[in-house]
C-alpha atoms as a PDB file:
ATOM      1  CA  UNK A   1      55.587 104.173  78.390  1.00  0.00           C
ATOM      2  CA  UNK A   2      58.849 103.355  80.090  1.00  0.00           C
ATOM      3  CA  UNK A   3      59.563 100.288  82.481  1.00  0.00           C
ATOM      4  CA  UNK A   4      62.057 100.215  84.527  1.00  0.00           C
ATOM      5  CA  UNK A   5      64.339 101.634  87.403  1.00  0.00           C
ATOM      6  CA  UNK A   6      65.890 104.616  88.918  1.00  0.00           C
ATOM      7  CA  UNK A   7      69.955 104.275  89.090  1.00  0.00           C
ATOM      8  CA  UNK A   8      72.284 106.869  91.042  1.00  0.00           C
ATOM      9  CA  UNK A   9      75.333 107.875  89.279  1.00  0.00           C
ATOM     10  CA  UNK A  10      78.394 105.694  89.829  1.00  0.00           C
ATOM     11  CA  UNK A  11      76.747 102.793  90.888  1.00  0.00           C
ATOM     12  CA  UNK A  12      75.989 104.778  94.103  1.00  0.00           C
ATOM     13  CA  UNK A  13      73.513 105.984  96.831  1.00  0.00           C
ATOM     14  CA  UNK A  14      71.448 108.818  97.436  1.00  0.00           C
ATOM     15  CA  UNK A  15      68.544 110.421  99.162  1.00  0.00           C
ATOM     16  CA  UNK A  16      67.211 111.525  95.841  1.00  0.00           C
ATOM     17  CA  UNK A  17      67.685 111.854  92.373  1.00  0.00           C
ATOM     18  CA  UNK A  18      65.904 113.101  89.523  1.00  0.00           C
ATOM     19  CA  UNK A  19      65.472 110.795  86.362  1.00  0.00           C
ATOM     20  CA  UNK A  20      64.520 112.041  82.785  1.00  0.00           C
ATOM     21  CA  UNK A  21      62.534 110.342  80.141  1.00  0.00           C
ATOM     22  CA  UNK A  22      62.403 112.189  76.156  1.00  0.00           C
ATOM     23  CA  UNK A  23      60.921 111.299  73.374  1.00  0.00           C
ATOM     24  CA  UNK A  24      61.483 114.035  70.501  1.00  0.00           C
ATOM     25  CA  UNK A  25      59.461 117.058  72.193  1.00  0.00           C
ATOM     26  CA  UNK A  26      57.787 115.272  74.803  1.00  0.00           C
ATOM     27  CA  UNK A  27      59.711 115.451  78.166  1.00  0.00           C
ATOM     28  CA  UNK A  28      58.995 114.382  81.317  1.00  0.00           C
ATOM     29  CA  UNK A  29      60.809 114.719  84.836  1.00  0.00           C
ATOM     30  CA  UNK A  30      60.561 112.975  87.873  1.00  0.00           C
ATOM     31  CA  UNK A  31      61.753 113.246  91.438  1.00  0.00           C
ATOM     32  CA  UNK A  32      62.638 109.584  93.063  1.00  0.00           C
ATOM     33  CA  UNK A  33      62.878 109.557  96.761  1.00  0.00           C
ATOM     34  CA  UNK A  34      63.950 107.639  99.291  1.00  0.00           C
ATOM     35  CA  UNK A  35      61.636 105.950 102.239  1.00  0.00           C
ATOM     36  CA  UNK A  36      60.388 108.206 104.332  1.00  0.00           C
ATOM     37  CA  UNK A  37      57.275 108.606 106.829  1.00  0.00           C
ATOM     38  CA  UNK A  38      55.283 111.533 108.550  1.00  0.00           C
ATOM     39  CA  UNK A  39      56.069 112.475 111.950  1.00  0.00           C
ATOM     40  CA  UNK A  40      53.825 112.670 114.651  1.00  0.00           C
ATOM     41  CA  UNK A  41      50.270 113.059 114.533  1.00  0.00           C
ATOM     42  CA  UNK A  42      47.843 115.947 114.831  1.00  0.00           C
ATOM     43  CA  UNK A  43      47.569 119.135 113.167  1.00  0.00           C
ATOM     44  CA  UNK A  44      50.953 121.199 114.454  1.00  0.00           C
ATOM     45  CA  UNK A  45      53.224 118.363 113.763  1.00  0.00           C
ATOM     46  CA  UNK A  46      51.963 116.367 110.858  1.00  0.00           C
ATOM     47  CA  UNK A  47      53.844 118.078 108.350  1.00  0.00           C
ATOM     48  CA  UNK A  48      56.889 116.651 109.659  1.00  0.00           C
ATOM     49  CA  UNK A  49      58.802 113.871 108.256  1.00  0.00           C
ATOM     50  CA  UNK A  50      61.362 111.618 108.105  1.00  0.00           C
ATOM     51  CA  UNK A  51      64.685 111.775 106.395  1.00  0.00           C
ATOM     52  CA  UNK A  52      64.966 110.013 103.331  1.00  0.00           C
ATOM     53  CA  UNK A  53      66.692 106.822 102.881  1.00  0.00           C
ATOM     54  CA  UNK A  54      69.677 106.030 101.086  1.00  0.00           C
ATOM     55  CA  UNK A  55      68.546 104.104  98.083  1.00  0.00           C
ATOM     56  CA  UNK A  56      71.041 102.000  95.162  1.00  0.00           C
ATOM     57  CA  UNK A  57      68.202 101.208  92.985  1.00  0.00           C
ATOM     58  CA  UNK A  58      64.286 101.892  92.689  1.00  0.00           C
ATOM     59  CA  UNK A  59      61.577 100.280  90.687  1.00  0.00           C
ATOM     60  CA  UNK A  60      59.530 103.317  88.996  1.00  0.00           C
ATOM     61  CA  UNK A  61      55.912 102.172  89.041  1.00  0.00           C
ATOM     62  CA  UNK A  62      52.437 103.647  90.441  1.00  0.00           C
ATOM     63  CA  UNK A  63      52.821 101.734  93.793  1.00  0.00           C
ATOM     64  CA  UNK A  64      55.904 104.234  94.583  1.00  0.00           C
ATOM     65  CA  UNK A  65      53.619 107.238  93.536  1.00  0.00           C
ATOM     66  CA  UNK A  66      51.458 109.657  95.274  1.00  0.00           C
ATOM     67  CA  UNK A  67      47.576 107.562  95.980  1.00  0.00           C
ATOM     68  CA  UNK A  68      46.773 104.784  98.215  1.00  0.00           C
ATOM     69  CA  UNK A  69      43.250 104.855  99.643  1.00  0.00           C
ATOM     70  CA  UNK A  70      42.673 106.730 103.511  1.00  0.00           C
ATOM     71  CA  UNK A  71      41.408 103.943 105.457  1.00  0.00           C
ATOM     72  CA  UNK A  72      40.477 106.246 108.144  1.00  0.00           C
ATOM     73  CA  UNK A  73      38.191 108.436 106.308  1.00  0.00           C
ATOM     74  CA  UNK A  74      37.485 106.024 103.388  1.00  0.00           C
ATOM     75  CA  UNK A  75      38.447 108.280 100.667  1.00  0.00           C
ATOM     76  CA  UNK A  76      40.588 107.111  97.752  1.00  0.00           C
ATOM     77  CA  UNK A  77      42.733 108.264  94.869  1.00  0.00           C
ATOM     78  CA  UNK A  78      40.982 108.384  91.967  1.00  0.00           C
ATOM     79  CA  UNK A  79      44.112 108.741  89.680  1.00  0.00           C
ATOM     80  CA  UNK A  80      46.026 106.080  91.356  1.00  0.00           C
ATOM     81  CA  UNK A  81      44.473 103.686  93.501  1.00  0.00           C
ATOM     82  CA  UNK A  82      47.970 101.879  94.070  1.00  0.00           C
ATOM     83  CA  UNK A  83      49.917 104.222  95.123  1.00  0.00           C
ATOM     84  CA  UNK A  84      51.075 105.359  99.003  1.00  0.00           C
ATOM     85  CA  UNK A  85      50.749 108.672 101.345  1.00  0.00           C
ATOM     86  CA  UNK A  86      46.873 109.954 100.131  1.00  0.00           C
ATOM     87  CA  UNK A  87      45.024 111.206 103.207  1.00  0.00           C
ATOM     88  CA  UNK A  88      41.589 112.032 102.788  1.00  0.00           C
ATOM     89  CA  UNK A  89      40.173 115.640 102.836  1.00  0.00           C
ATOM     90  CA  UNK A  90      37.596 114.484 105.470  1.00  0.00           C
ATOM     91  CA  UNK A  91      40.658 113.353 107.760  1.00  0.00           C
ATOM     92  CA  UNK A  92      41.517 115.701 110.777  1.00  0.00           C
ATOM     93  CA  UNK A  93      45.307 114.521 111.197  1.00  0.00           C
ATOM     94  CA  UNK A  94      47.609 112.725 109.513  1.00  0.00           C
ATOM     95  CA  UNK A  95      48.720 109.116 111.681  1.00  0.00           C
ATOM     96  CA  UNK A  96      52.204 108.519 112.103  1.00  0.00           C
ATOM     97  CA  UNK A  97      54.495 106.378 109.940  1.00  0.00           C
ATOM     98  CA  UNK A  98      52.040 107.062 106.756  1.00  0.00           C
ATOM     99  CA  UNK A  99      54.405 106.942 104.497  1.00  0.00           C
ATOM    100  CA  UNK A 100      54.847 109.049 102.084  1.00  0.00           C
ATOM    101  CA  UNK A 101      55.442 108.605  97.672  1.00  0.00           C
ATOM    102  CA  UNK A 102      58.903 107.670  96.449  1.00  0.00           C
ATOM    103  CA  UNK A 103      57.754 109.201  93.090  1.00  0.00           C
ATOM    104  CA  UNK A 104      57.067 113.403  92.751  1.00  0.00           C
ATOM    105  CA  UNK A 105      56.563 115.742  90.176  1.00  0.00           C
ATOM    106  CA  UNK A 106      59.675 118.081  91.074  1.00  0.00           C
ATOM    107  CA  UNK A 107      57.511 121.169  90.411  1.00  0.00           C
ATOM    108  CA  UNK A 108      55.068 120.364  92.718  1.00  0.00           C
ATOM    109  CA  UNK A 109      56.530 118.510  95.653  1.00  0.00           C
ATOM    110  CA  UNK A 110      54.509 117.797  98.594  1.00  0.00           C
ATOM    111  CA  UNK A 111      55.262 120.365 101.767  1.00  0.00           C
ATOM    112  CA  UNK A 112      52.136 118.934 103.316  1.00  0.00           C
ATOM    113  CA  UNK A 113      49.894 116.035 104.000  1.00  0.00           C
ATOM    114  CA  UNK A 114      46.789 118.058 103.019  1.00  0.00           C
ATOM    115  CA  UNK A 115      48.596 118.270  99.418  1.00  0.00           C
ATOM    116  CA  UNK A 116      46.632 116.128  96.991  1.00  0.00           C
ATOM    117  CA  UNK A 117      49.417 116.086  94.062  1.00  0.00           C
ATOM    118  CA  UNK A 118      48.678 114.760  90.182  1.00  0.00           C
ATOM    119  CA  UNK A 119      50.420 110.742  90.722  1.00  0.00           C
ATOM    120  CA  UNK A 120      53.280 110.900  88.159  1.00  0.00           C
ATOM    121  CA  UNK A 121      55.356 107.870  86.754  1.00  0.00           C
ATOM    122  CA  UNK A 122      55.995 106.298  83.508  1.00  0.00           C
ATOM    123  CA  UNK A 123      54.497 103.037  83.623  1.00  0.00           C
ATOM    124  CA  UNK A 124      50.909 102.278  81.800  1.00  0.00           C
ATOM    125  CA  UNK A 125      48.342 103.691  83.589  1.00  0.00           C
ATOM    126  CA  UNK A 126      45.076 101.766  85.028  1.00  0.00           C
ATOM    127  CA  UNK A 127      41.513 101.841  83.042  1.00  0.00           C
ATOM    128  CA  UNK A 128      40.205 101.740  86.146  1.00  0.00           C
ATOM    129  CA  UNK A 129      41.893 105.532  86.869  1.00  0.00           C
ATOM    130  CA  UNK A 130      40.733 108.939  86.169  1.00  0.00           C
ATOM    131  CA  UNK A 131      40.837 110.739  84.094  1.00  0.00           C
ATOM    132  CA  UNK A 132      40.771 107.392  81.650  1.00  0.00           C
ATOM    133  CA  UNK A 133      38.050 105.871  83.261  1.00  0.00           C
ATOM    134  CA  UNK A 134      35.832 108.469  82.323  1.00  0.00           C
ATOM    135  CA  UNK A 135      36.317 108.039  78.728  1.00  0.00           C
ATOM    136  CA  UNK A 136      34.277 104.937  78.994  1.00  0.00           C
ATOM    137  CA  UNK A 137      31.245 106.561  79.077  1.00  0.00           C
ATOM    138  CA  UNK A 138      27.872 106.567  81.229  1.00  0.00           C
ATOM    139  CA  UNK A 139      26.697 103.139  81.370  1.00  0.00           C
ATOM    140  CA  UNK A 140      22.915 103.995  82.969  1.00  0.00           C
ATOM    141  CA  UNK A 141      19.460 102.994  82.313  1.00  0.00           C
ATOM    142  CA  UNK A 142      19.332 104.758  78.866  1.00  0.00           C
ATOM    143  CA  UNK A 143      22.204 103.646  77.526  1.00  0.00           C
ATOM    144  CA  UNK A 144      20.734  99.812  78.348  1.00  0.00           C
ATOM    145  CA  UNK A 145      17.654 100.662  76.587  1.00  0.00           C
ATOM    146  CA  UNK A 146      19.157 102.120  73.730  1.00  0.00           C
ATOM    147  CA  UNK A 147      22.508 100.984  73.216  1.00  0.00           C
ATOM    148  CA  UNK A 148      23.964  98.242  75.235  1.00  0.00           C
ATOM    149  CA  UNK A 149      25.996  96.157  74.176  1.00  0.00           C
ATOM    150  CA  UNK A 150      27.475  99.248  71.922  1.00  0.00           C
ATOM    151  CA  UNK A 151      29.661 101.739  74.010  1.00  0.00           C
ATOM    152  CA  UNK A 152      27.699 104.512  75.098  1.00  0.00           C
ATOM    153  CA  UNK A 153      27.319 108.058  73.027  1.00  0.00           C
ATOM    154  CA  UNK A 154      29.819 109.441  75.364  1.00  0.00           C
ATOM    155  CA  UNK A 155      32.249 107.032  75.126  1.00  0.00           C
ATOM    156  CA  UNK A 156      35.607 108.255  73.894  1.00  0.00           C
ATOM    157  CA  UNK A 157      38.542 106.236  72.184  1.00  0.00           C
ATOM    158  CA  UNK A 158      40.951 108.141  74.657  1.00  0.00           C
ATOM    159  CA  UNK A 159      40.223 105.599  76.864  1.00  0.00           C
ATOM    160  CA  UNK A 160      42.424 102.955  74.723  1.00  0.00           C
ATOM    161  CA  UNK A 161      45.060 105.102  75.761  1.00  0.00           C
ATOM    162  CA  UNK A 162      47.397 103.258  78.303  1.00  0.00           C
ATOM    163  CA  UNK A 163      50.082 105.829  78.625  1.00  0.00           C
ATOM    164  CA  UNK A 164      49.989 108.422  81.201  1.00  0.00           C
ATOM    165  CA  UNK A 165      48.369 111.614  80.600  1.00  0.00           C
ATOM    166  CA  UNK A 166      51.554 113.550  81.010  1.00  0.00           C
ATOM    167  CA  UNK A 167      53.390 111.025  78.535  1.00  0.00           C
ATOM    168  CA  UNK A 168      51.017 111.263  75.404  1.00  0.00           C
ATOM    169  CA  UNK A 169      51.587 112.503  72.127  1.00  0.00           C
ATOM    170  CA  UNK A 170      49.204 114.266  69.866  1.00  0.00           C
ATOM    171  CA  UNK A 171      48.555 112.548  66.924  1.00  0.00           C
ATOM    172  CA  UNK A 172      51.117 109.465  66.256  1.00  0.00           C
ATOM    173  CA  UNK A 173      55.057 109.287  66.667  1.00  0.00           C
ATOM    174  CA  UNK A 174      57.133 109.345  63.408  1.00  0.00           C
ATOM    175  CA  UNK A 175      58.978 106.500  64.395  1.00  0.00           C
ATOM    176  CA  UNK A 176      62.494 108.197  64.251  1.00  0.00           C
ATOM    177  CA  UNK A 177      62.268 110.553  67.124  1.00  0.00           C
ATOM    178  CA  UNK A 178      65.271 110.757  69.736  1.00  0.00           C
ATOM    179  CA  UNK A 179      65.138 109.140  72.740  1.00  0.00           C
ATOM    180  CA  UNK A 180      66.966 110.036  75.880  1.00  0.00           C
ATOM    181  CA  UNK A 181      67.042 108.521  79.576  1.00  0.00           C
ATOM    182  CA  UNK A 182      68.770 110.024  81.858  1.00  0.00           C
ATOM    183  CA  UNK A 183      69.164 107.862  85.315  1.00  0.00           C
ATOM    184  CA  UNK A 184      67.411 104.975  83.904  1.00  0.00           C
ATOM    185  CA  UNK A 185      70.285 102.971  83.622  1.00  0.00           C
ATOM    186  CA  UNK A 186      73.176 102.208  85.079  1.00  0.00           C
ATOM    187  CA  UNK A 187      74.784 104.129  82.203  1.00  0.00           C
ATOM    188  CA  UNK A 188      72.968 107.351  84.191  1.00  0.00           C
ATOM    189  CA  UNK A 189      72.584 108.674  80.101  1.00  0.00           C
ATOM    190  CA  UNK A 190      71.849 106.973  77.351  1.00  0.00           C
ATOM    191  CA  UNK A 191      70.740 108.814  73.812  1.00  0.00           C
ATOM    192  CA  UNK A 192      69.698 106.953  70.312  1.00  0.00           C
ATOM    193  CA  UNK A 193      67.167 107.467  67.495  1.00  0.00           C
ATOM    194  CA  UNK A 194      63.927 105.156  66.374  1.00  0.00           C
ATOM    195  CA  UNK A 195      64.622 103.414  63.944  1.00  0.00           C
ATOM    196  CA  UNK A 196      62.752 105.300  61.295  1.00  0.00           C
ATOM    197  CA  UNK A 197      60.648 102.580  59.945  1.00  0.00           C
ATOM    198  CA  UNK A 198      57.158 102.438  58.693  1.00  0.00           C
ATOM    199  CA  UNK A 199      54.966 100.097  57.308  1.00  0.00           C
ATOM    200  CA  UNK A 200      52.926  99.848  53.660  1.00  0.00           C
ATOM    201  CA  UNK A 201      49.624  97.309  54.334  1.00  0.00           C
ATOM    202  CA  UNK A 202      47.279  95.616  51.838  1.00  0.00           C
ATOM    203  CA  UNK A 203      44.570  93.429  53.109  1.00  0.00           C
ATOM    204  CA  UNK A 204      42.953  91.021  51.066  1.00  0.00           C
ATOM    205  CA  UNK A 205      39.297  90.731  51.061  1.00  0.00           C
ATOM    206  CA  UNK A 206      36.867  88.089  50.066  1.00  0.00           C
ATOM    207  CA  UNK A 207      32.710  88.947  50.421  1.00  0.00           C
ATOM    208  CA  UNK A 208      29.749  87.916  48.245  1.00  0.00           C
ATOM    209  CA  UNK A 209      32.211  86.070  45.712  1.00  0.00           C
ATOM    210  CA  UNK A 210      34.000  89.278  45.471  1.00  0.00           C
ATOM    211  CA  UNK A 211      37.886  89.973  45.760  1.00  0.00           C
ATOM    212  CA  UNK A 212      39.347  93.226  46.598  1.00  0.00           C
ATOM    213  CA  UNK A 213      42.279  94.657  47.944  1.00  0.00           C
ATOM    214  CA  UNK A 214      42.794  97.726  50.239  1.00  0.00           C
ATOM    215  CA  UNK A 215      45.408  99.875  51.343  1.00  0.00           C
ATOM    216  CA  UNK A 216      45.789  99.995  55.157  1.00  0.00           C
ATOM    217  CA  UNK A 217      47.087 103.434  56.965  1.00  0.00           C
ATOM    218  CA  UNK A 218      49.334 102.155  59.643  1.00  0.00           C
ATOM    219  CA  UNK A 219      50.176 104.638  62.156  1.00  0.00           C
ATOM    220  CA  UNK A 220      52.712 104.101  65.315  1.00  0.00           C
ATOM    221  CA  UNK A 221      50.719 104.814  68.233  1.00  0.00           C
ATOM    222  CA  UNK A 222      52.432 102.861  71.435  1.00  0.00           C
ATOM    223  CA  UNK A 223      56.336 103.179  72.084  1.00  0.00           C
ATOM    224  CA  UNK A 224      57.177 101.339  75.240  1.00  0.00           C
ATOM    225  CA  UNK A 225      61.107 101.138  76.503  1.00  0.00           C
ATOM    226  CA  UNK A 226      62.372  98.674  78.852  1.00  0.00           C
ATOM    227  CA  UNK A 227      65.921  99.871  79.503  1.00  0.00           C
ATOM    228  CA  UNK A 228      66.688  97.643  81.899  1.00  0.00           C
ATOM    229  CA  UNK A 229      66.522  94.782  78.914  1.00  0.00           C
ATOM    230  CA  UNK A 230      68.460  97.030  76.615  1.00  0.00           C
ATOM    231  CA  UNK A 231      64.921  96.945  74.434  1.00  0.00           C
ATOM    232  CA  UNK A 232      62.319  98.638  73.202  1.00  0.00           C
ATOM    233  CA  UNK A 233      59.172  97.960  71.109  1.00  0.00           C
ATOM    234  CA  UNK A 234      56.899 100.016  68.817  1.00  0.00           C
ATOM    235  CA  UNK A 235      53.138  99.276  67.713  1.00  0.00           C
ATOM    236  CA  UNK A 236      51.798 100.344  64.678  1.00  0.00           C
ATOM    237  CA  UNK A 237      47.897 100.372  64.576  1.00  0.00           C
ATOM    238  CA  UNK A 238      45.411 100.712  61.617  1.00  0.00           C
ATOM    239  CA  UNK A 239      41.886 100.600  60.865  1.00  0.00           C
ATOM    240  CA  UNK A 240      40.302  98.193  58.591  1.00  0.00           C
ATOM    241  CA  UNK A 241      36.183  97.693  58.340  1.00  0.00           C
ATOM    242  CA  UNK A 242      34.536  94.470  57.559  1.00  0.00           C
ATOM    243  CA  UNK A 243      31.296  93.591  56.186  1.00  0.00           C
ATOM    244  CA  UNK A 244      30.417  90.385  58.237  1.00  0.00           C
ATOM    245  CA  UNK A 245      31.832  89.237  61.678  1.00  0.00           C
ATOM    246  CA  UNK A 246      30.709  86.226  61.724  1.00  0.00           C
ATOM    247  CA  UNK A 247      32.382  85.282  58.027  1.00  0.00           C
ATOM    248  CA  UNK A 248      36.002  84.737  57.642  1.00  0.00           C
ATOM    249  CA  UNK A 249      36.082  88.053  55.263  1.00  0.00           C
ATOM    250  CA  UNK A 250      40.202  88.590  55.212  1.00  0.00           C
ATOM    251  CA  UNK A 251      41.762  86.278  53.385  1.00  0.00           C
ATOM    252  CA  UNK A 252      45.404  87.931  52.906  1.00  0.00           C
ATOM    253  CA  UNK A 253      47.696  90.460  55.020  1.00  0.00           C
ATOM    254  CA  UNK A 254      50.500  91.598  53.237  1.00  0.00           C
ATOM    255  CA  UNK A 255      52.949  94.105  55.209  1.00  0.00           C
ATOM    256  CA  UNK A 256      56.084  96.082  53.831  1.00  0.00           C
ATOM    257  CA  UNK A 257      58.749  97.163  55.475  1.00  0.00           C
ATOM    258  CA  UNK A 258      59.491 101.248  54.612  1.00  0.00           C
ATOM    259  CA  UNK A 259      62.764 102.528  55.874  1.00  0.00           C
ATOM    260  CA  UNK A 260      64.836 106.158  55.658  1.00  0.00           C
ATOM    261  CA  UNK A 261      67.415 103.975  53.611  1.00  0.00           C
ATOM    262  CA  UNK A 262      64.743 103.231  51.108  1.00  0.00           C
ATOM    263  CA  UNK A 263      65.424  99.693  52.064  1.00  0.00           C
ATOM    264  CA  UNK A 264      62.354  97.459  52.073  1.00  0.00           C
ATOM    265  CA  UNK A 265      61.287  94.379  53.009  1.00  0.00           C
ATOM    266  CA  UNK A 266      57.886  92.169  52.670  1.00  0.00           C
ATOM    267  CA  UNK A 267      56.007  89.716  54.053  1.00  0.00           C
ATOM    268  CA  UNK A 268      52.482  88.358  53.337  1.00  0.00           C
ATOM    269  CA  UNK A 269      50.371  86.580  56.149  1.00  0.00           C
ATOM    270  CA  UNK A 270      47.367  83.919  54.873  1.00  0.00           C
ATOM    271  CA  UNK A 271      44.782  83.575  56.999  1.00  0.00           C
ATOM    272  CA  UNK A 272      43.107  80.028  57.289  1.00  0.00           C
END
């Protein structure tokens, strides 16, 4: 995921611009508009629209993006329920002054108000969305009798997922990939590796007046860059089971540090 802001070149303003965000393989382009509205109203002259505004600066989020709900028809979104310039498929005409997204996949502009584009961005994307809010499963009368409070059969972990469908990887990151943004600053390009790190775990475990220790696989599963801060954080995630939730069963986290230098640090966490 990326936070943050679209910047012109030069300090400047334009109409439009295209930003880039890159990760090691994984690309992903986006068109950043200025204000604009439809023109008119009825079928002959809805597809026209304003010029765009001149813009300095532009926050990227999902409110920018195409969505919104059609309060004239009552239809919705289902990918982006924030966003701005959805008109239902029930609706006849388009109203004018609907405005239209700031934020469009380049390949597949919108020529016209009955186009019902994928919303694109960068930011984390709603569980209350599709396609993610699907992967929670079907909550009915079965899956009360059978398995509440566990997550239904159908559930599926994608749904932990917070980055946007176009934005995730397949698998886990390495950690040292190269990272470009390009109109995300006021730089307009800025290139750099991750820092190549990784992580050796050993949990401590106490049950039944037993003591053992286990090796933890950590994997980095959530990069999220905030250029505007000059930051950028990384999550590693790993799996360990337990015996008893109610007992206090881990006693002792111990974490080391693994870098490409073969440079290491440690530190242990105790648990009280």
């Amino acid at each position: 995921m990326l936070v943050g802001k679209a910047y012109p070149p030069k300090r400047g303003t334009v109409q439009a611009i295209d930003v880039m965000l890159r990760v090691g393989a994984i690309k992903k382009v986006l068109r950043i508009i200025g204000d604009r509205q439809w023109m008119g109203s009825g079928l002959l002259s809805s597809d026209r629209r304003t010029e765009p505004k001149p813009f300095a600066v532009m926050d990227i989020v999902y409110e920018r993006a195409f969505g919104g709900i059609d309060k004239e028809s009552g239809e919705f979104c289902k990918e982006n329920l924030a966003g701005k310039g959805f008109v239902g498929k029930s609706s006849k005409k388009v109203s004018e002054g609907i405005p239209l997204p700031n934020i469009e996949d380049p390949a597949n502009l919108i020529a016209s108000w009955r186009d019902h584009p994928k919303p694109v961005g960068f930011g984390f994307y709603s569980k209350a969305w599709m396609p993610r809010a699907a992967y929670a499963g079907t909550y009915d009368e079965k899956w009360r009798k059978t398995r509440s409070p566990d997550p239904p059969e159908d559930f599926r972990f994608d749904y932990y997922n917070a980055a946007h469908p176009d934005l995730q990887v397949k698998g886990y990151l390495k950690g040292n990939e190269e990272v470009e943004l390009v109109h995300l600053t006021p730089e307009s390009r800025i290139r750099f590796h991750l820092p190549g790190i990784s992580f050796a775990c050993t949990v401590g475990k106490s049950f039944e007046n037993n003591s053992v220790s286990e090796q933890i696989k950590l994997n980095a599963d959530t990069l999220c860059l905030i250029p505007d801060e000059k930051r950028f954080y990384l999550m590693w995630r790993g799996t360990c089971p337990v015996q008893n939730l109610e007992a206090s069963e881990i006693k002792q986290i111990e974490i080391e540090t693994l870098t490409l230098t073969d440079k290491s640090e440690s530190a242990i966490l105790i648990l009280t």
